[in-house]
N, C-alpha and C. Protein backbone atom coordinates (compact mmCIF):
# COMPACT_ATOMS: atom_id res chain seq x y z
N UNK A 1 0.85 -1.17 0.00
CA UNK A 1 0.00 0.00 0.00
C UNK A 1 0.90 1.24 0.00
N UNK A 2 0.36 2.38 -1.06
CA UNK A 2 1.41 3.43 -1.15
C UNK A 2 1.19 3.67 0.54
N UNK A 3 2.05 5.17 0.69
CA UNK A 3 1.72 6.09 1.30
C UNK A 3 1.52 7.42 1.36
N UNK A 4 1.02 8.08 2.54
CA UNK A 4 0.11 9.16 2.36
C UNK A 4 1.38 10.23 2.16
N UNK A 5 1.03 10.89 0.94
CA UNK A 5 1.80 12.01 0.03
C UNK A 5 1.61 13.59 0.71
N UNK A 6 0.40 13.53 2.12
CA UNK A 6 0.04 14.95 2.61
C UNK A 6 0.61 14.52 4.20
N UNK A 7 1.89 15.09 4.42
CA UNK A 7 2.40 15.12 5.79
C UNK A 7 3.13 15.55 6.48
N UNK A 8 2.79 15.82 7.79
CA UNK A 8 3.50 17.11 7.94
C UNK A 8 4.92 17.29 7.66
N UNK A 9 5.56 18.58 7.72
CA UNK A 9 6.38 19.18 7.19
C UNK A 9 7.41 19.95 8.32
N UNK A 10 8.64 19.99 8.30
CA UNK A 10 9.32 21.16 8.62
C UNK A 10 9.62 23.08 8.30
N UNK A 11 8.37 23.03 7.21
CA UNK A 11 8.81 23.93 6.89
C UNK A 11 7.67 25.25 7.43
N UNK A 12 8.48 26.19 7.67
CA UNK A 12 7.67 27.31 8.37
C UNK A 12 6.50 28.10 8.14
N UNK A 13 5.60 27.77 9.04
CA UNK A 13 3.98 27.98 8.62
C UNK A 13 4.23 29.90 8.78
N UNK A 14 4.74 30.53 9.44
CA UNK A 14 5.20 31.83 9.23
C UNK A 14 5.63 32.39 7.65
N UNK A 15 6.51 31.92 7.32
CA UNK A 15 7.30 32.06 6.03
C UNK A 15 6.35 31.67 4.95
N UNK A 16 5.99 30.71 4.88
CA UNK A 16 4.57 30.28 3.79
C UNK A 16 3.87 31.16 3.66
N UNK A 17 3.12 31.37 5.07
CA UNK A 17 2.12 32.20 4.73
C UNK A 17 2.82 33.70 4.70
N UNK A 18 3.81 34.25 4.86
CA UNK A 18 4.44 35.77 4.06
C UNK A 18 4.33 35.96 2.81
N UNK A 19 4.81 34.47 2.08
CA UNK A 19 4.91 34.49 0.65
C UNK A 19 3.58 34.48 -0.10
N UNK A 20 2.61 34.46 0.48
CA UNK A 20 1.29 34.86 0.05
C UNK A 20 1.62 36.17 -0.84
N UNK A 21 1.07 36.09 -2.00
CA UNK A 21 1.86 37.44 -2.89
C UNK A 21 -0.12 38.55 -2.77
N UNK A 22 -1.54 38.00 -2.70
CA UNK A 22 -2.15 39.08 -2.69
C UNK A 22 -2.59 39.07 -0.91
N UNK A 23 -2.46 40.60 -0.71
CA UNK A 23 -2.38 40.90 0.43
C UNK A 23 -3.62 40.43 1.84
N UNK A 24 -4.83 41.24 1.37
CA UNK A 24 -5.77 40.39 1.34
C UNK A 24 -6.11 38.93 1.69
N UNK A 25 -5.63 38.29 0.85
CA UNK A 25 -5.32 36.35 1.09
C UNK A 25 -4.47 36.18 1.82
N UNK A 26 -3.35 36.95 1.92
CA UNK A 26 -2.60 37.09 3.17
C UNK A 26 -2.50 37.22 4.73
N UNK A 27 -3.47 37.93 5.05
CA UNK A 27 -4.59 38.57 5.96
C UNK A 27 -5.72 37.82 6.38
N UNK A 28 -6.32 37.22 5.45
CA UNK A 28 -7.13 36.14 5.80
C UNK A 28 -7.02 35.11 5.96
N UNK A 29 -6.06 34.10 5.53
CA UNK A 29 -5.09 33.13 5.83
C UNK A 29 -4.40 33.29 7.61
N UNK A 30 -3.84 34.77 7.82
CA UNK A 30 -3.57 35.04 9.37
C UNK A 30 -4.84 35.08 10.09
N UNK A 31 -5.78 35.15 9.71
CA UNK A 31 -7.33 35.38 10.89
C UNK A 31 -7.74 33.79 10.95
N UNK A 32 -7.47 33.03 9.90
CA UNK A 32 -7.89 31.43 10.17
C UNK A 32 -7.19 30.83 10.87
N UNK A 33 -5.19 31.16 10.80
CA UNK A 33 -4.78 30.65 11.53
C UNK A 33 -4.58 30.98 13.37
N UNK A 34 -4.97 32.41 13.52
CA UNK A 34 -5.49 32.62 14.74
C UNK A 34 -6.49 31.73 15.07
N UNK A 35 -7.52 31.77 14.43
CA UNK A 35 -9.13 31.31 14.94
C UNK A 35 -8.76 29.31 14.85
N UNK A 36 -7.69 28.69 14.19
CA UNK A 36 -7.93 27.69 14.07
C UNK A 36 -6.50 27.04 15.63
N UNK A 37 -6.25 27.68 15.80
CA UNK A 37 -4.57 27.60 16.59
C UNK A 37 -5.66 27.63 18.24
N UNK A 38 -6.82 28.96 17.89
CA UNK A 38 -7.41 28.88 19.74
C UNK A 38 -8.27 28.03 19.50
N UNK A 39 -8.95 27.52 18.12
CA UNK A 39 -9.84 26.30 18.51
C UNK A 39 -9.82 25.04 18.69
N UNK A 40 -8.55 24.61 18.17
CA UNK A 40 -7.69 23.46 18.64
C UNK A 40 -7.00 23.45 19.90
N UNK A 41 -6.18 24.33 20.12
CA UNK A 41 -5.14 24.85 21.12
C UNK A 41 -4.10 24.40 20.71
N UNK A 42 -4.06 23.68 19.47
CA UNK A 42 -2.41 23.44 18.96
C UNK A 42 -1.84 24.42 17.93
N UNK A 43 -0.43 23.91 17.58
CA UNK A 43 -0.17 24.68 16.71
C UNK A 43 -0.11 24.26 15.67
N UNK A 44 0.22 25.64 14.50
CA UNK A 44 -0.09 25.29 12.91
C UNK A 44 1.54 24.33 12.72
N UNK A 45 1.05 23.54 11.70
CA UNK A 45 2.40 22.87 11.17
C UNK A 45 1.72 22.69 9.51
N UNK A 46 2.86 22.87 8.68
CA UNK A 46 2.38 22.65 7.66
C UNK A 46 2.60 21.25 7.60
N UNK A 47 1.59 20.75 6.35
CA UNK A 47 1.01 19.30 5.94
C UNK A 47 1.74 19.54 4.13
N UNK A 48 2.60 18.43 4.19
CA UNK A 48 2.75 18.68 2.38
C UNK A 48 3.50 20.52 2.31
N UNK A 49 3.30 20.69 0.88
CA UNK A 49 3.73 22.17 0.56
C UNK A 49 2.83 22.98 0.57
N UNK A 50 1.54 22.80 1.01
CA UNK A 50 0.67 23.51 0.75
C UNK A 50 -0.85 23.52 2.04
N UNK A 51 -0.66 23.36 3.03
CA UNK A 51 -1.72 22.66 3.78
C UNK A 51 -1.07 23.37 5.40
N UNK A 52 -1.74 24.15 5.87
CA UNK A 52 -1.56 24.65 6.85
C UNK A 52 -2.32 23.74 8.28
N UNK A 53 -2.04 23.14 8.83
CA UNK A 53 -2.54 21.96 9.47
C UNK A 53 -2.60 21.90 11.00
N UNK A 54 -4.12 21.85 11.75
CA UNK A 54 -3.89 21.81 12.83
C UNK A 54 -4.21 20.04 13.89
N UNK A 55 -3.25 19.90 14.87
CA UNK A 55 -3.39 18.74 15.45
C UNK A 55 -3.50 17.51 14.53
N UNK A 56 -3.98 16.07 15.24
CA UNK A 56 -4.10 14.91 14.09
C UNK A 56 -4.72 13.97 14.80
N UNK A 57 -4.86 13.60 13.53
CA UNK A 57 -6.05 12.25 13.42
C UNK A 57 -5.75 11.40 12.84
N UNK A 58 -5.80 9.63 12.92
CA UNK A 58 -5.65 8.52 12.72
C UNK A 58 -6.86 8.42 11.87
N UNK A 59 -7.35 7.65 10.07
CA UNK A 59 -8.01 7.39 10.18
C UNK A 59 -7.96 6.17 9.32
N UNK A 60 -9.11 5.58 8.84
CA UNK A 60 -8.90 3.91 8.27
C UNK A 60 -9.99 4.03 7.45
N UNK A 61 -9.51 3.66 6.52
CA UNK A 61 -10.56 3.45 4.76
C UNK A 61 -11.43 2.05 5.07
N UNK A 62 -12.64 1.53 4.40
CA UNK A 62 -12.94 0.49 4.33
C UNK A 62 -11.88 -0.96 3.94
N UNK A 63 -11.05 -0.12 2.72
CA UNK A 63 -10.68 -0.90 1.84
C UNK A 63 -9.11 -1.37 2.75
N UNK A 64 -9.35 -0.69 3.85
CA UNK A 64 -7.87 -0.76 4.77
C UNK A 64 -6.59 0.05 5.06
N UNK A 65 -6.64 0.87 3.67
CA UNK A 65 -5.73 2.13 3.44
C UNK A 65 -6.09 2.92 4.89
N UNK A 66 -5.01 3.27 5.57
CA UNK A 66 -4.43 4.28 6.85
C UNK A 66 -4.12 4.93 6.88
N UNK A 67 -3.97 6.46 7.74
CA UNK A 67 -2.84 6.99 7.71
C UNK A 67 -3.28 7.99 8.59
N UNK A 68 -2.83 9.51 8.89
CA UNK A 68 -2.78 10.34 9.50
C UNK A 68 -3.38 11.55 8.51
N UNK A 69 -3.72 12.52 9.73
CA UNK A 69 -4.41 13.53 8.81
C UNK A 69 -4.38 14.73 10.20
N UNK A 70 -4.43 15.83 9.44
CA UNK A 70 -4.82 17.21 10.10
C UNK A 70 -6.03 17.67 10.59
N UNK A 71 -6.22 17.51 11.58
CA UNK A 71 -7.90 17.53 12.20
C UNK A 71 -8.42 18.66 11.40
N UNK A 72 -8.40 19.66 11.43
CA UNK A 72 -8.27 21.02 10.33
C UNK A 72 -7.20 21.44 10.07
N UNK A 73 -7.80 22.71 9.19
CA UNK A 73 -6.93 23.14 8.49
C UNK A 73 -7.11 24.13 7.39
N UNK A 74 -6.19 24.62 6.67
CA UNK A 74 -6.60 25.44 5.23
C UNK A 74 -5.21 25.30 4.47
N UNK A 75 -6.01 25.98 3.25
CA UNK A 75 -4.64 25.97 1.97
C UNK A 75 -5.21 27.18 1.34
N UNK A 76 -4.63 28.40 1.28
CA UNK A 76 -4.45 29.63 0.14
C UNK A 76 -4.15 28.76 -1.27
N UNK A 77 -5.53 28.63 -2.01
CA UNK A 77 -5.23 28.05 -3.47
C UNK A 77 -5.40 29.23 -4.16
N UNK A 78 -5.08 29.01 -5.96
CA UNK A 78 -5.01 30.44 -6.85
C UNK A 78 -6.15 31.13 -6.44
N UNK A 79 -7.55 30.70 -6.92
CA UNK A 79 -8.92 31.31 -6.70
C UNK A 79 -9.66 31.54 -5.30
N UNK A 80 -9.34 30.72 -4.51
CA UNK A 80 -10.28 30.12 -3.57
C UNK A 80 -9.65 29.72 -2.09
N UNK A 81 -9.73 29.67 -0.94
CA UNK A 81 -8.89 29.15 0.17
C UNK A 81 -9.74 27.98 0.75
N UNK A 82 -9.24 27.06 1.01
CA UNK A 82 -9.45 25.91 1.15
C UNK A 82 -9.88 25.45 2.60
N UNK A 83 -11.04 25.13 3.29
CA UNK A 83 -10.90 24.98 4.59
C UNK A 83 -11.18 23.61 4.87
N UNK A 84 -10.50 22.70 5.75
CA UNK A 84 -10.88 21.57 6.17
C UNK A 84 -11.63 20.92 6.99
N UNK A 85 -12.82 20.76 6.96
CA UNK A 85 -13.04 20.18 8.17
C UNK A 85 -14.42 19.23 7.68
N UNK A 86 -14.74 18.37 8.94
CA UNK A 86 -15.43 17.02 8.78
C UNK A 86 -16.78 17.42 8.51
N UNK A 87 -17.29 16.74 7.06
CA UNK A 87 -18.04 17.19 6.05
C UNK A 87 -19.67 16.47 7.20
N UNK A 88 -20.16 16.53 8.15
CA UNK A 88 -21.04 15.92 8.78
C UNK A 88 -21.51 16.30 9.83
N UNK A 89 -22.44 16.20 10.53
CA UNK A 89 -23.03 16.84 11.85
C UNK A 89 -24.38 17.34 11.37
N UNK A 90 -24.90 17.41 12.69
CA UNK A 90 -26.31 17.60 12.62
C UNK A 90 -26.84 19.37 12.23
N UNK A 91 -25.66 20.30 12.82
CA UNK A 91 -26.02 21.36 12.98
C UNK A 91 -25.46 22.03 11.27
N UNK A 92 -24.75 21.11 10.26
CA UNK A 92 -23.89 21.95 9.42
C UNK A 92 -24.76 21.98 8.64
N UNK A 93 -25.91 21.69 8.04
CA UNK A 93 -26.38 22.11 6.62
C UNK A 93 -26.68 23.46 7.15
N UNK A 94 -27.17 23.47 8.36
CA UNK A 94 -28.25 24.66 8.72
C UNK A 94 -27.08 26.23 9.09
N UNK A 95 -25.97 25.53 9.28
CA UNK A 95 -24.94 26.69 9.76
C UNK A 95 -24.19 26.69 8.28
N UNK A 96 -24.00 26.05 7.27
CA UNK A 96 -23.66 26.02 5.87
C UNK A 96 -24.76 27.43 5.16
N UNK A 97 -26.07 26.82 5.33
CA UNK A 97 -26.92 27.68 4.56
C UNK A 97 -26.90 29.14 5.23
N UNK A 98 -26.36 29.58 6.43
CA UNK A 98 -25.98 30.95 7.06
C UNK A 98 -24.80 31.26 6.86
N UNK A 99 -23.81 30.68 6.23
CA UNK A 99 -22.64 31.19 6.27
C UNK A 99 -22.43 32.40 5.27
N UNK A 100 -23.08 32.42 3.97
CA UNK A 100 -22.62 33.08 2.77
C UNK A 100 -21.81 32.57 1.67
N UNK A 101 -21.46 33.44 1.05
CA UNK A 101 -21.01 32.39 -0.38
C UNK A 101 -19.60 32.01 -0.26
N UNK A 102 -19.95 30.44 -0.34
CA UNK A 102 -19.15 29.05 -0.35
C UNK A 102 -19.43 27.95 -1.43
N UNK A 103 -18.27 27.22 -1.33
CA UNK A 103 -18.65 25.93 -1.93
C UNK A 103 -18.40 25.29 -0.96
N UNK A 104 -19.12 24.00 -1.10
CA UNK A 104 -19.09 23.00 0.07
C UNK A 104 -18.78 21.42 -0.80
N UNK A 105 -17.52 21.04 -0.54
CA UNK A 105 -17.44 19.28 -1.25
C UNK A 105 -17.37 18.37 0.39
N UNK A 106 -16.68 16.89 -0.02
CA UNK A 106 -16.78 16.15 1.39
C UNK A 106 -16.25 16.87 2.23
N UNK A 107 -15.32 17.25 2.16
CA UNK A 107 -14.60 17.79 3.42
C UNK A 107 -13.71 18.94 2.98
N UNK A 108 -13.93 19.73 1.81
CA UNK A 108 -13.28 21.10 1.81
C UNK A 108 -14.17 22.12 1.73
N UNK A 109 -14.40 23.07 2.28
CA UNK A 109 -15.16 24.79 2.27
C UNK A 109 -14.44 25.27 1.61
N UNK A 110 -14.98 25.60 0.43
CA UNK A 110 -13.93 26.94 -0.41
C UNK A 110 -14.95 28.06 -0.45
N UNK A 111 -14.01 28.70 -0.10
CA UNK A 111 -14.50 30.32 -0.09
C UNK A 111 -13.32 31.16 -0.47
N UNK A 112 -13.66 32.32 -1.13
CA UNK A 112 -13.03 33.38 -2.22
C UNK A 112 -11.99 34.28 -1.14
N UNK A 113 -12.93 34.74 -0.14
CA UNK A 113 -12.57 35.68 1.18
C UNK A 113 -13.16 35.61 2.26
N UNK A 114 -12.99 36.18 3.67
CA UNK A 114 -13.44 36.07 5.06
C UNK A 114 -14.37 36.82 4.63
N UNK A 115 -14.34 38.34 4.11
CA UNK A 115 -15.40 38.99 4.16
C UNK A 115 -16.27 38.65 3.34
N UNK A 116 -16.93 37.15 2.78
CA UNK A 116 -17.62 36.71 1.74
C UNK A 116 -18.88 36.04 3.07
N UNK A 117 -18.41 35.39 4.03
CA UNK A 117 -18.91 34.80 4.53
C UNK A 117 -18.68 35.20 6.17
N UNK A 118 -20.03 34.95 7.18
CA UNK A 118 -20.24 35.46 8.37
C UNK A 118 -18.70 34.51 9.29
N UNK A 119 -18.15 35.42 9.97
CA UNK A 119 -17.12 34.65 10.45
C UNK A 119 -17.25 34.11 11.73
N UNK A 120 -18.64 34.23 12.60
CA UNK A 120 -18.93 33.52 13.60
C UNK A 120 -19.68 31.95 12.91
N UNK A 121 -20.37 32.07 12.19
CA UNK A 121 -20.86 30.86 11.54
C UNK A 121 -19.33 29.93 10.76
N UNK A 122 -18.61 29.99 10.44
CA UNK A 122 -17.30 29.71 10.39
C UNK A 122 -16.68 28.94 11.55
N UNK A 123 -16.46 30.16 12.45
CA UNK A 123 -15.93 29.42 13.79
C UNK A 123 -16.78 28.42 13.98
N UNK A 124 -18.26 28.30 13.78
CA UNK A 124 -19.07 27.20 14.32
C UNK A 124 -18.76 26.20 13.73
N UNK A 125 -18.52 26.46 12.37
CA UNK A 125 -17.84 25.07 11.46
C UNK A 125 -16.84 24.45 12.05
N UNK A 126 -16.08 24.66 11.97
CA UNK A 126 -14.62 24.52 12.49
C UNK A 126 -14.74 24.11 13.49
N UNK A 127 -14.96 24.59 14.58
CA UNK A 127 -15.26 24.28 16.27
C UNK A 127 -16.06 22.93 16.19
N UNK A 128 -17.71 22.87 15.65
CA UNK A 128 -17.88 21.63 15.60
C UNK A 128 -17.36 20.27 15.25
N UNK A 129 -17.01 20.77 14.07
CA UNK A 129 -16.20 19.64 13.50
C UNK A 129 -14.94 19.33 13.86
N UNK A 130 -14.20 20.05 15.10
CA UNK A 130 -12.59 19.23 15.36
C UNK A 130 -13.39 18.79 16.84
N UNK A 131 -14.27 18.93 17.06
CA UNK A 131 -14.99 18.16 18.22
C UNK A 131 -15.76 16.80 18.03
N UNK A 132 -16.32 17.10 16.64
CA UNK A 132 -16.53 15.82 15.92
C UNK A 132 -15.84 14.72 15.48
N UNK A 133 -14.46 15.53 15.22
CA UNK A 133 -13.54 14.29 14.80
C UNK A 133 -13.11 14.12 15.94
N UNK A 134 -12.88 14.36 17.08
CA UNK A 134 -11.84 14.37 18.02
C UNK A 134 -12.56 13.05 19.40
N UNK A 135 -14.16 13.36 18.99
CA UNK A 135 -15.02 12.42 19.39
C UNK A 135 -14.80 11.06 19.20
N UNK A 136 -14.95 11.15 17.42
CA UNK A 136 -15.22 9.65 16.77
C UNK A 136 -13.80 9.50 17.13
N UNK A 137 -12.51 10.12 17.57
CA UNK A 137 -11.25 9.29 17.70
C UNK A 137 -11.88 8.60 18.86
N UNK A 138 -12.13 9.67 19.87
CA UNK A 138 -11.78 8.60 21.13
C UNK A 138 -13.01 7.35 21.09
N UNK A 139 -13.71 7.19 20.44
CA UNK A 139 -14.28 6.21 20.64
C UNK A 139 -14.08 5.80 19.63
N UNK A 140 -13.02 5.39 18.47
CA UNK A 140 -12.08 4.47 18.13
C UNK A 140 -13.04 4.42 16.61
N UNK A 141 -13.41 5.30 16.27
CA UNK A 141 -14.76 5.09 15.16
C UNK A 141 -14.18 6.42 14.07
N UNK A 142 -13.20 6.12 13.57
CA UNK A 142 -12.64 7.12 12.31
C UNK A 142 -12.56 6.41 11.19
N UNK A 143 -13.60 5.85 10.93
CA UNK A 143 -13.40 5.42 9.64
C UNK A 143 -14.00 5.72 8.87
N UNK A 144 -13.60 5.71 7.73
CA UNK A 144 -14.14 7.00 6.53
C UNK A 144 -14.45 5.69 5.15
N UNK A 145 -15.29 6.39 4.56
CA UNK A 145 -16.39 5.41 3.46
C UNK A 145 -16.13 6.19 2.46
């Protein structure tokens, strides 16, 4: 079985995010990693070259494939910034449909900018969901379909 190609990194989640070239994305990239650093209480480490990553998670495929993962997280992509978190819960369609304009796939939020979307409904994302995953760890139930 290969292995997982997204992991963390030595290289400086400071310095990454400087080289952010529009300012703006720059700026908002620093307000996620504030808001994601006190809602974890850990710190950022980058994941891969591109994946700003907080804390971790063990999880297990049907098919048996393993590995580790960033409980959250984000990535400054060309268009769009990337947010991570666990695509499920009872409260997210309803805090999804209050947020403002997003895309929503399994488990990435892309959104354009902070000021696109309400940033307390955000924190609720985020907050729920590293409580959600952090749940199904301890009761040994991370397995993903």
């Amino acid at each position: 079985m290969s292995e997982n190609k997204t992991i963390p990194t030595d290289v400086s989640v400071s310095i990454f995010l400087a080289a952010i070239d529009d300012a703006q994305r720059r700026e908002d990239c620093q307000a996620l990693l504030a808001m994601m650093s006190r809602i974890t209480g850990q710190p950022a480490v980058m994941w891969g070259p591109s994946i700003v990553g907080f804390d971790t998670y063990h999880y297990r495929y049907d098919s048996g494939r393993e590995g580790d993962m960033a409980v959250t997280g984000f990535s400054p992509r060309s268009k769009d910034i990337s947010i991570y978190l666990m695509a499920e819960g009872p409260d997210q369609a309803n805090l999804l449909a209050r947020l403002g304009r997003h895309k929503m796939g399994k488990a990435c939020l892309s959104i354009r900018r902070l000021s696109d979307v309400d940033s307390d409904v955000l924190e609720e994302l985020v907050s729920g969901s590293v409580s959600a995953l952090r749940d199904r760890q301890q009761q040994g139930t991370t397995q993903v379909r």
